[in-house]
C-alpha atoms as a PDB file:
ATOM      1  CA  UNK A   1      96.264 100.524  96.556  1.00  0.00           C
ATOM      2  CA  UNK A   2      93.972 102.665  98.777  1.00  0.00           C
ATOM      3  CA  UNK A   3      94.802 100.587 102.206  1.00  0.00           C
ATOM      4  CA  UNK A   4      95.969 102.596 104.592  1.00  0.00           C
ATOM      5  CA  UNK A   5      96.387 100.405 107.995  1.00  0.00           C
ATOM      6  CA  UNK A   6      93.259 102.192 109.335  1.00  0.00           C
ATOM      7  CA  UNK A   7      90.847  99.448 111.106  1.00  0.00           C
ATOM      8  CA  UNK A   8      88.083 100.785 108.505  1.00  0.00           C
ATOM      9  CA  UNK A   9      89.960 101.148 105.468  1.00  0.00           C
ATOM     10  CA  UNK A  10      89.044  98.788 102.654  1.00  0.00           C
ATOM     11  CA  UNK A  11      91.331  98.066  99.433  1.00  0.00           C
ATOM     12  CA  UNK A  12      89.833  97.215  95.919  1.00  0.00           C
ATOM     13  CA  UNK A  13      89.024  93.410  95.711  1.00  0.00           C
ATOM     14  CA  UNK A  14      88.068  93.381  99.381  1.00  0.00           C
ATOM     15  CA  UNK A  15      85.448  96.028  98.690  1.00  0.00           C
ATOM     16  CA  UNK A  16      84.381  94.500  95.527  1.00  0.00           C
ATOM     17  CA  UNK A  17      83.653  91.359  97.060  1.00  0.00           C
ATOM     18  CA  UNK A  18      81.809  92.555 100.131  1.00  0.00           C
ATOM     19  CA  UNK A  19      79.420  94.642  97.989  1.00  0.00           C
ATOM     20  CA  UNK A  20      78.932  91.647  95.170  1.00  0.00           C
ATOM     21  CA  UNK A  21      78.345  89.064  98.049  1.00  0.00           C
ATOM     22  CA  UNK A  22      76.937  91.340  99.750  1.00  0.00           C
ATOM     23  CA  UNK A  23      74.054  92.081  96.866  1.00  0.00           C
ATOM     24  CA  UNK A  24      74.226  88.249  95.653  1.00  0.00           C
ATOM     25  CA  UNK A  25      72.469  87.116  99.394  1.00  0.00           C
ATOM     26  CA  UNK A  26      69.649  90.487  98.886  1.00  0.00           C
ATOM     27  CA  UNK A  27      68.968  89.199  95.564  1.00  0.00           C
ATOM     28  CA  UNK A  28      68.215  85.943  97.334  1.00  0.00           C
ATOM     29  CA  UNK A  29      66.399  87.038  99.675  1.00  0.00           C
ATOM     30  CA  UNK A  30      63.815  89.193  97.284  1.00  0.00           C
ATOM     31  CA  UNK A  31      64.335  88.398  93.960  1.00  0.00           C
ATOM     32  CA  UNK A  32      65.171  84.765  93.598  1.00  0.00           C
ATOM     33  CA  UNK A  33      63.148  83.692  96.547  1.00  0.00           C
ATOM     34  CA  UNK A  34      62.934  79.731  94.968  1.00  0.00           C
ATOM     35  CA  UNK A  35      65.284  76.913  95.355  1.00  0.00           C
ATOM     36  CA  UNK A  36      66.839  78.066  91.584  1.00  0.00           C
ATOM     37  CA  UNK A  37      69.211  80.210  92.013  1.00  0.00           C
ATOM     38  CA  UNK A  38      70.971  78.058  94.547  1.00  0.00           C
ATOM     39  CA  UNK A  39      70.420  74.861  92.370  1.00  0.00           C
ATOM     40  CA  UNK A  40      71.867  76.300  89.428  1.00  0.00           C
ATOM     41  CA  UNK A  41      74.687  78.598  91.051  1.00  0.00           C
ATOM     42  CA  UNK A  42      75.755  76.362  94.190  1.00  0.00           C
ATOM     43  CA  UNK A  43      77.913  73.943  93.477  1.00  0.00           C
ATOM     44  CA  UNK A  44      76.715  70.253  93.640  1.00  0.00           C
ATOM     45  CA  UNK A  45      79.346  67.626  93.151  1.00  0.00           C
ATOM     46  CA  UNK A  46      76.935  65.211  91.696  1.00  0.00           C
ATOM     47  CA  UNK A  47      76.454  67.260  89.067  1.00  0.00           C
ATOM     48  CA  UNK A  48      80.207  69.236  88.509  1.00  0.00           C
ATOM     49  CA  UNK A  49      80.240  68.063  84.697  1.00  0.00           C
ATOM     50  CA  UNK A  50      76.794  69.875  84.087  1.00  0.00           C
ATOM     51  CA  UNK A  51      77.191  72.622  86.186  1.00  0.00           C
ATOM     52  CA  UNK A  52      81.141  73.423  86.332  1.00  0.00           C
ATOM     53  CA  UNK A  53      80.635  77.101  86.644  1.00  0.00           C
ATOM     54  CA  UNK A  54      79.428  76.058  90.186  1.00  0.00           C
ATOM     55  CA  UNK A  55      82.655  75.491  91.037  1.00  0.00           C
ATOM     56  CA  UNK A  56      83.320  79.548  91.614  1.00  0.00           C
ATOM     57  CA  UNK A  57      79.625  81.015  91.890  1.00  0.00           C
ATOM     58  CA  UNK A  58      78.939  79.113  94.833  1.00  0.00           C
ATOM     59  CA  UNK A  59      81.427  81.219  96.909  1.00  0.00           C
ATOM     60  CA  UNK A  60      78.961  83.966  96.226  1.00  0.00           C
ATOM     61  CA  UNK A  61      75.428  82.190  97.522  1.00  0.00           C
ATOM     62  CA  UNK A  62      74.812  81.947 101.320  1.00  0.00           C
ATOM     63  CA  UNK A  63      72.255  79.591 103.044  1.00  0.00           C
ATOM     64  CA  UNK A  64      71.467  82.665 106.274  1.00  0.00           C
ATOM     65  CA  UNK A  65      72.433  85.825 107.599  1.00  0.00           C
ATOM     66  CA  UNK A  66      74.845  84.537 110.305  1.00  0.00           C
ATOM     67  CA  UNK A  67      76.475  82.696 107.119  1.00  0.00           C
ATOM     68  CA  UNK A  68      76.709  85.604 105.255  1.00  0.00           C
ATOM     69  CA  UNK A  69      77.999  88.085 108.455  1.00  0.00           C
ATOM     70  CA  UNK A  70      80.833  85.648 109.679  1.00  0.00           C
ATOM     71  CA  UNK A  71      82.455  85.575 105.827  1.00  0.00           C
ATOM     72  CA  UNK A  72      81.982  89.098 105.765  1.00  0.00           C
ATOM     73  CA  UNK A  73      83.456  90.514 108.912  1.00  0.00           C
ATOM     74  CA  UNK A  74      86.131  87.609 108.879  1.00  0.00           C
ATOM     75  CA  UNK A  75      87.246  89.149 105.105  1.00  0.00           C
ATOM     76  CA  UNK A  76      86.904  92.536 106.249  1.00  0.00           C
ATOM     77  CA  UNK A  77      89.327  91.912 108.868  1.00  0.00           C
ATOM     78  CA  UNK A  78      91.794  89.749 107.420  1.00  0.00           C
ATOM     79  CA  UNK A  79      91.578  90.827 103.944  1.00  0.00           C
ATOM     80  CA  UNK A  80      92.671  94.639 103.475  1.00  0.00           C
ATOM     81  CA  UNK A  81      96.528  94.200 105.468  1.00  0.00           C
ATOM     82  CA  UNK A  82      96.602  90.450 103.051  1.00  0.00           C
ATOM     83  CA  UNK A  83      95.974  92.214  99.894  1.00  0.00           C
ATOM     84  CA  UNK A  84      98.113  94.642 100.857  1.00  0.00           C
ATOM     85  CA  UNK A  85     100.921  93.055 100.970  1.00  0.00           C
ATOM     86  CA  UNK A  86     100.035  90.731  98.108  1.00  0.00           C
ATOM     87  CA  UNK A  87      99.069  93.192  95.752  1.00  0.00           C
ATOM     88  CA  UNK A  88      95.616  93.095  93.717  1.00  0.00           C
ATOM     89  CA  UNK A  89      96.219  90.688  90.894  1.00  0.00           C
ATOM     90  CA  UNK A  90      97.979  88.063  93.219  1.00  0.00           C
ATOM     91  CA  UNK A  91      95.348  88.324  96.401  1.00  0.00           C
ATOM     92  CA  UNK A  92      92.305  87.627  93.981  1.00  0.00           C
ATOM     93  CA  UNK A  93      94.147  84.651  92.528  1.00  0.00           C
ATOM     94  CA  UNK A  94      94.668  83.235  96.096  1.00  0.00           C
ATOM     95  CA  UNK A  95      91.134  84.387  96.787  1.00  0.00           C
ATOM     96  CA  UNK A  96      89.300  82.380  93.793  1.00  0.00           C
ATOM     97  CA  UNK A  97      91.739  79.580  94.192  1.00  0.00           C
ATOM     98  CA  UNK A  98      90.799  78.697  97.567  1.00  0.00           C
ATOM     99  CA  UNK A  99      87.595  78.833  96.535  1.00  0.00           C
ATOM    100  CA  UNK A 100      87.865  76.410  94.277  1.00  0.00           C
ATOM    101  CA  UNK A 101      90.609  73.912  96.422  1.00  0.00           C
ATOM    102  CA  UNK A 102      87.019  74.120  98.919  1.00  0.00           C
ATOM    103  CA  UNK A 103      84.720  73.067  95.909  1.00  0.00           C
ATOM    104  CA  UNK A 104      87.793  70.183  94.617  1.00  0.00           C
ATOM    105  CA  UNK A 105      87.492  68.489  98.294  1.00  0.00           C
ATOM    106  CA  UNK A 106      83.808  68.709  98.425  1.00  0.00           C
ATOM    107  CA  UNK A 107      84.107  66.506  95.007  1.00  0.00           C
ATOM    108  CA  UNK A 108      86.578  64.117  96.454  1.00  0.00           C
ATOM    109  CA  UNK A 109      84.049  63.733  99.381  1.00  0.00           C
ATOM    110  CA  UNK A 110      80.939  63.059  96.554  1.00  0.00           C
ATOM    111  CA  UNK A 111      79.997  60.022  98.109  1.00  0.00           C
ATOM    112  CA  UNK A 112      80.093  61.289 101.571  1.00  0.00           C
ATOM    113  CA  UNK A 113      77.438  65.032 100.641  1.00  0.00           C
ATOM    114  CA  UNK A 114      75.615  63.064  97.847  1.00  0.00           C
ATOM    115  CA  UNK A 115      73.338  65.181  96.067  1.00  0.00           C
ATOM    116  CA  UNK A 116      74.060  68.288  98.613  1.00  0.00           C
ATOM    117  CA  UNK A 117      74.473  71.389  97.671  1.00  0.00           C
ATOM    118  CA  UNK A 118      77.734  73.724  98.934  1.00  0.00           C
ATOM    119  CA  UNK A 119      77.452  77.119  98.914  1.00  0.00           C
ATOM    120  CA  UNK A 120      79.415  79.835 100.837  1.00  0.00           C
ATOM    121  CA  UNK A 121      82.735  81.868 100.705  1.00  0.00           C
ATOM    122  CA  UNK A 122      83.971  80.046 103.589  1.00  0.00           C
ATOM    123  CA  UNK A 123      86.798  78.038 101.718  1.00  0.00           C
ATOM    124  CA  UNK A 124      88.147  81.316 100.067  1.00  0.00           C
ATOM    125  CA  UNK A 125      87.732  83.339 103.475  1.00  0.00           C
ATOM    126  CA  UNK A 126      89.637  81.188 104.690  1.00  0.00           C
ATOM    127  CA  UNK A 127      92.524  80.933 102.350  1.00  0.00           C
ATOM    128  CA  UNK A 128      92.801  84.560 102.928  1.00  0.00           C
ATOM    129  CA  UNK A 129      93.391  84.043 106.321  1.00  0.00           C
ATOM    130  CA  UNK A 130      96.171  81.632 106.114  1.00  0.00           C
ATOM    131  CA  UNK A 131      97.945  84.407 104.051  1.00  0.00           C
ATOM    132  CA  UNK A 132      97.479  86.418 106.814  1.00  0.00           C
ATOM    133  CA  UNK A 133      98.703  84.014 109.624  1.00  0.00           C
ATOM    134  CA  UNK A 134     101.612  83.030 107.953  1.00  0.00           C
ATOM    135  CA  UNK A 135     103.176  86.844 107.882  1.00  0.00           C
ATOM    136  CA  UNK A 136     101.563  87.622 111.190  1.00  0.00           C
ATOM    137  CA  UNK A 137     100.932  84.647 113.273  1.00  0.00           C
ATOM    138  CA  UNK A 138     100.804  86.572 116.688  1.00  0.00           C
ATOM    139  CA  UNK A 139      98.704  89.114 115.383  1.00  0.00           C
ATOM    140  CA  UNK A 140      96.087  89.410 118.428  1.00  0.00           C
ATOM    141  CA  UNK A 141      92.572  88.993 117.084  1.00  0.00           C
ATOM    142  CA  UNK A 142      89.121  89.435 119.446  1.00  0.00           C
ATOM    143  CA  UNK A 143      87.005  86.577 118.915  1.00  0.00           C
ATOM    144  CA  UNK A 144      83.217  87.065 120.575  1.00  0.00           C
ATOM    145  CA  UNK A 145      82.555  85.917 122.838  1.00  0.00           C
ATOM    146  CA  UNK A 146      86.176  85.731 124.280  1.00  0.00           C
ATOM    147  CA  UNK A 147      86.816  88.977 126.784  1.00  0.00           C
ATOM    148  CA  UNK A 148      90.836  89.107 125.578  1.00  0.00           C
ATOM    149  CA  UNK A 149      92.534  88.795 122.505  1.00  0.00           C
ATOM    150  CA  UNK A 150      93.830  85.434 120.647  1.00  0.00           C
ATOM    151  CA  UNK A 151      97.211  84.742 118.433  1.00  0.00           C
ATOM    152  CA  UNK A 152      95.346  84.724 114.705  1.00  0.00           C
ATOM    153  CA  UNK A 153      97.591  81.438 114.616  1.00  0.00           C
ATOM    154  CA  UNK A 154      95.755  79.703 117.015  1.00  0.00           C
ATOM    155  CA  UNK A 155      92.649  80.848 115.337  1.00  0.00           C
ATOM    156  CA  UNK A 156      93.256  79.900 111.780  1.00  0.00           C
ATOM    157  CA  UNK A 157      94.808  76.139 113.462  1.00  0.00           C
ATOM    158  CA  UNK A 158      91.251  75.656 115.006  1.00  0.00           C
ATOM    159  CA  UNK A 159      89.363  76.420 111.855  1.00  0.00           C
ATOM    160  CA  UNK A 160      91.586  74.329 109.978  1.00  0.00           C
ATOM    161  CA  UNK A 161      91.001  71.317 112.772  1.00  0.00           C
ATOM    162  CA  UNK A 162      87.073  71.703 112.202  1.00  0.00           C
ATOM    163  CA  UNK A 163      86.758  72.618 108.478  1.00  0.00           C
ATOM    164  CA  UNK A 164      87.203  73.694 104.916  1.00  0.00           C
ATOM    165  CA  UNK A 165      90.997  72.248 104.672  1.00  0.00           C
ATOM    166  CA  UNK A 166      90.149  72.542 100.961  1.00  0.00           C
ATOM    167  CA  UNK A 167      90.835  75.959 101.065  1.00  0.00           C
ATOM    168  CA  UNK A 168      93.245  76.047 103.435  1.00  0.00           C
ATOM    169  CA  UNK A 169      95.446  73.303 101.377  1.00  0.00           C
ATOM    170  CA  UNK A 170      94.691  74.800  98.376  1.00  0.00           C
ATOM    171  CA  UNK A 171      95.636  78.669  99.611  1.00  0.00           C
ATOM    172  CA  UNK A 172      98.801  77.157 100.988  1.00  0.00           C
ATOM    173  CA  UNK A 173      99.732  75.725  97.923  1.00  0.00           C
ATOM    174  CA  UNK A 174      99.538  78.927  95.942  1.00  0.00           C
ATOM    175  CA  UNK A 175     101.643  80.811  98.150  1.00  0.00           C
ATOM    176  CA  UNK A 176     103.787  78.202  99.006  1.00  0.00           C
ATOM    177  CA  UNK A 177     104.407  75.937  96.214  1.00  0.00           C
ATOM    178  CA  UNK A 178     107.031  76.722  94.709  1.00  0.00           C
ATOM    179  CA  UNK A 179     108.899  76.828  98.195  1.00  0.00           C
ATOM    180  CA  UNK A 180     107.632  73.156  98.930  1.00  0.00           C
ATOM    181  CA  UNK A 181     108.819  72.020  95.658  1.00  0.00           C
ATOM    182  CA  UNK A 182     112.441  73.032  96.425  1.00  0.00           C
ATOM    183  CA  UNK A 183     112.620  72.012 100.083  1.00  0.00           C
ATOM    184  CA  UNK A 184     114.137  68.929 100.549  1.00  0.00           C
ATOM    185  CA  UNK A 185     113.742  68.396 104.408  1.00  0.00           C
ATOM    186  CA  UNK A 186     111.484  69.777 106.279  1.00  0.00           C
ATOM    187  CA  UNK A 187     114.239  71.433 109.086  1.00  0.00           C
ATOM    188  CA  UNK A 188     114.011  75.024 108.643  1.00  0.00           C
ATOM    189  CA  UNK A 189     116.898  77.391 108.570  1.00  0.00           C
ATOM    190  CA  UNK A 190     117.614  79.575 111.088  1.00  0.00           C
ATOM    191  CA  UNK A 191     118.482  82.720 109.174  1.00  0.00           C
ATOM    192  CA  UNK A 192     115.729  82.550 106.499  1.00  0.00           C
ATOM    193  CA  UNK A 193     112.522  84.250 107.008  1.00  0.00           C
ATOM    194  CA  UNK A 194     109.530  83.903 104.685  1.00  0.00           C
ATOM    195  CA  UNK A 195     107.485  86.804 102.639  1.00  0.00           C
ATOM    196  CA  UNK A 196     105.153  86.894 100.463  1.00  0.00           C
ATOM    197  CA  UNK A 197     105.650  90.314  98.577  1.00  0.00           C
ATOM    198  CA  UNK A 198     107.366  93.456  99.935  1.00  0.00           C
ATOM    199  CA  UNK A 199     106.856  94.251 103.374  1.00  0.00           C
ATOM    200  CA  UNK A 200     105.104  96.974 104.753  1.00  0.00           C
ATOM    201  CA  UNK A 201     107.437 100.337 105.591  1.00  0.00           C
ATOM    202  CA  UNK A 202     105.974 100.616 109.048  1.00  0.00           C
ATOM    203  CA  UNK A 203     103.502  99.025 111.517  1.00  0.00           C
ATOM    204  CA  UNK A 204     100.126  99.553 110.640  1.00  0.00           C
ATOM    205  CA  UNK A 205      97.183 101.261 113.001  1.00  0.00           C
ATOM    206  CA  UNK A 206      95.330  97.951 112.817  1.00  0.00           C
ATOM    207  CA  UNK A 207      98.106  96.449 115.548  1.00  0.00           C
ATOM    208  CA  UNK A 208     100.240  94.402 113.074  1.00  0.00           C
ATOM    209  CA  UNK A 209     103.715  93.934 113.501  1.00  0.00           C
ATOM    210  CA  UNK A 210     106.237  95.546 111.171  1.00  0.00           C
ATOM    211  CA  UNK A 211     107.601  92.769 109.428  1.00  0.00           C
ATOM    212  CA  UNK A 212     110.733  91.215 110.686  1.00  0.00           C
ATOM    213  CA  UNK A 213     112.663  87.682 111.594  1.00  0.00           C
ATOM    214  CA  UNK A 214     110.286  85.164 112.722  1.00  0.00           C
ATOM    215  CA  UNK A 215     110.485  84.413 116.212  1.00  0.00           C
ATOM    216  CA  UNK A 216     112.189  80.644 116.135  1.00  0.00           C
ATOM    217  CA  UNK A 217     111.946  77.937 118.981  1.00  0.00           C
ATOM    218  CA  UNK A 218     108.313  75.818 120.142  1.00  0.00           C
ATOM    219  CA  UNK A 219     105.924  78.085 118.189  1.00  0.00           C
ATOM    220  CA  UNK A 220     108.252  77.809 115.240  1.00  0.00           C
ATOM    221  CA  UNK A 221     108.192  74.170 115.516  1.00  0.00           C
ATOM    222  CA  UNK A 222     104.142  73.973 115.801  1.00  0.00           C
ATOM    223  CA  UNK A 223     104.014  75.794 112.792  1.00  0.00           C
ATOM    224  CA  UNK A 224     106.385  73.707 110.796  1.00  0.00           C
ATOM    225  CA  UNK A 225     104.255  70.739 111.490  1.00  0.00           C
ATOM    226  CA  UNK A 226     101.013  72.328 111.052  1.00  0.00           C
ATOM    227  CA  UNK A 227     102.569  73.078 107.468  1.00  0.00           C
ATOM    228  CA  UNK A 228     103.645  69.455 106.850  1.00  0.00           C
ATOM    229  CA  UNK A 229      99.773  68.288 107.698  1.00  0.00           C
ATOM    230  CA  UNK A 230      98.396  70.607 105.444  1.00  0.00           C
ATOM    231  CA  UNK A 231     100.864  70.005 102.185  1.00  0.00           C
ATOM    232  CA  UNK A 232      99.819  66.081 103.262  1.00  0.00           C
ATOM    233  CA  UNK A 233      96.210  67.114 103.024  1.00  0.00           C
ATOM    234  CA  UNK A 234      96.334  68.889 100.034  1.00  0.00           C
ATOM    235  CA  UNK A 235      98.633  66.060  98.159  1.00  0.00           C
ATOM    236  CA  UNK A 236      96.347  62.957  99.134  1.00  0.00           C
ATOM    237  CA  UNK A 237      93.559  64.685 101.299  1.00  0.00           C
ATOM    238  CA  UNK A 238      91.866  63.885 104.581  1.00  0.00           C
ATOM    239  CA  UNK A 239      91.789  60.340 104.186  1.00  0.00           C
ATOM    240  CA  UNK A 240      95.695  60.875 103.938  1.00  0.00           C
ATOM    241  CA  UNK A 241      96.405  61.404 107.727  1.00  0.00           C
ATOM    242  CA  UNK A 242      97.481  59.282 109.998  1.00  0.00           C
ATOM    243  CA  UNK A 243      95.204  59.276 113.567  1.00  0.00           C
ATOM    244  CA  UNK A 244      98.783  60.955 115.377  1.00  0.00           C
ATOM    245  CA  UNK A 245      98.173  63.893 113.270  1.00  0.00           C
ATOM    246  CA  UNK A 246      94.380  64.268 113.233  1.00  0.00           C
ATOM    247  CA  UNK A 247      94.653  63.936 116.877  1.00  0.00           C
ATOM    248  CA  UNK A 248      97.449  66.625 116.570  1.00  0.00           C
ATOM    249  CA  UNK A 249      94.912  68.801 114.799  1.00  0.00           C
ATOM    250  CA  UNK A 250      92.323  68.170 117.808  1.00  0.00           C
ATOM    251  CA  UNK A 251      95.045  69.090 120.025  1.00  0.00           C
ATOM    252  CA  UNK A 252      95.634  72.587 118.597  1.00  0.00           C
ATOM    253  CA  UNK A 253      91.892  73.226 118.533  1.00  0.00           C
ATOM    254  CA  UNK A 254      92.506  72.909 122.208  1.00  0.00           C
ATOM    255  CA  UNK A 255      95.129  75.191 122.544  1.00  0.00           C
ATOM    256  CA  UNK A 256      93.567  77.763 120.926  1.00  0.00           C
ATOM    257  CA  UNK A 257      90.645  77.633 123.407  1.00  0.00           C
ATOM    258  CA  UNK A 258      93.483  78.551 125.891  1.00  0.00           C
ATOM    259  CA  UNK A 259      96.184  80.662 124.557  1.00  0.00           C
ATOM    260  CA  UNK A 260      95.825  84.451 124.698  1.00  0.00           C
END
């Protein structure tokens, strides 16, 4: 693993996907100028039996620049300290299967899209930064055009409250499955703490905190139910929710507007 905490430092998957998504979009833009590449590569759920392998490439097509450069810097930041403490092998399994959790609910929406076709590596961004969140949910992250920094909690709770729950549910599940299976309440206990791998020896130069007990008491709580929405979502989906807890999603949109 070449990560060494340093803001710049890149580890192996995270590099290899910057530089292949990175050289997908210039092929697009000077190779494959025409509508084919994204017609046969995105992923349209109209046509998921004749094009399955649309189901992954589409993570790797981009419809602009600002597209391309918010997946980018959002997996440069969040992915290194996640596959870090996941290890290779198990980071690009969470990595392609959010991707595809974000292509299963744009098929359960079919009727809604139509013939539209979804490209992007939004849904599998995304999962990787629910792994992150969930070791270090008060890790402060700058978000332009805010002047001072914001819990990564709130962050990932707003993105979650506007978009791409496929890949959120479906990144939760991975790393969380097996621990939802087993739990039969939802009332945490107080003396457990959650990991996904080994921890980290020390605190890294990118700010993180050195992992330890989660703090317990209203924040604890949010989490908890923020958790409950999304194994609801990704057992019967959107439609699933009740209008208490999309309006509970709204709500922590809003509070991440204001927390710092």
């Amino acid at each position: 693993m070449s990560y060494d905490g340093s803001p710049f430092s890149l580890t192996r998957w995270v590099r290899r996907l910057l530089v292949a998504t990175g050289g997908v979009y210039l092929l697009q833009l000077t190779v494959f100028t025409s509508p084919w590449l994204v017609e046969t590569f995105g992923f349209a759920p109209a046509l998921a039996l004749r094009h399955p392998w649309g189901a992954v490439t589409y993570a790797f097509l981009h419809g602009s620049f600002l597209h391309l450069l918010f997946n980018m810097i959002a997996l440069f930041m969040f992915g290194p300290p996640v596959e870090a403490r996941l290890g290779s092998p198990r980071f690009i399994r969470l990595y392609f299967i959010a991707l595809l959790g974000g292509a299963a609910l744009s098929f359960a929406f079919m009727p809604l899209v139509g013939g539209a076709v979804i490209i992007g590596a939004s849904a599998a961004v995304f999962g990787v930064m629910l792994a992150f969140v969930l070791e270090w949910p008060d890790a402060p992250v700058l978000i332009f055009p805010l002047p001072f920094p914001v819990k990564a909690k709130w962050v990932v709770i707003f993105l979650a409250g506007l978009s791409h729950l496929g890949g959120f549910a479906a990144a939760l599940l991975y790393l969380r499955g097996s621990a939802l299976l087993r739990r039969s309440t939802r009332a945490p206990d107080a003396g457990s703490t959650a990991v996904l791998v080994h921890p980290f020896s020390t605190e890294t130069a990118r700010g993180l905190p050195a992992f330890g007990p989660r703090r317990r008491g209203a924040d604890a709580k949010v989490l908890e139910e923020v958790d409950r929405v999304l194994d609801k979502i990704s057992a019967g989906g959107l439609s699933s929710l009740t209008p208490e807890e999309r309006r509970f999603l709204d709500e922590m949109s809003k509070r991440f507007k204001q927390d710092h």
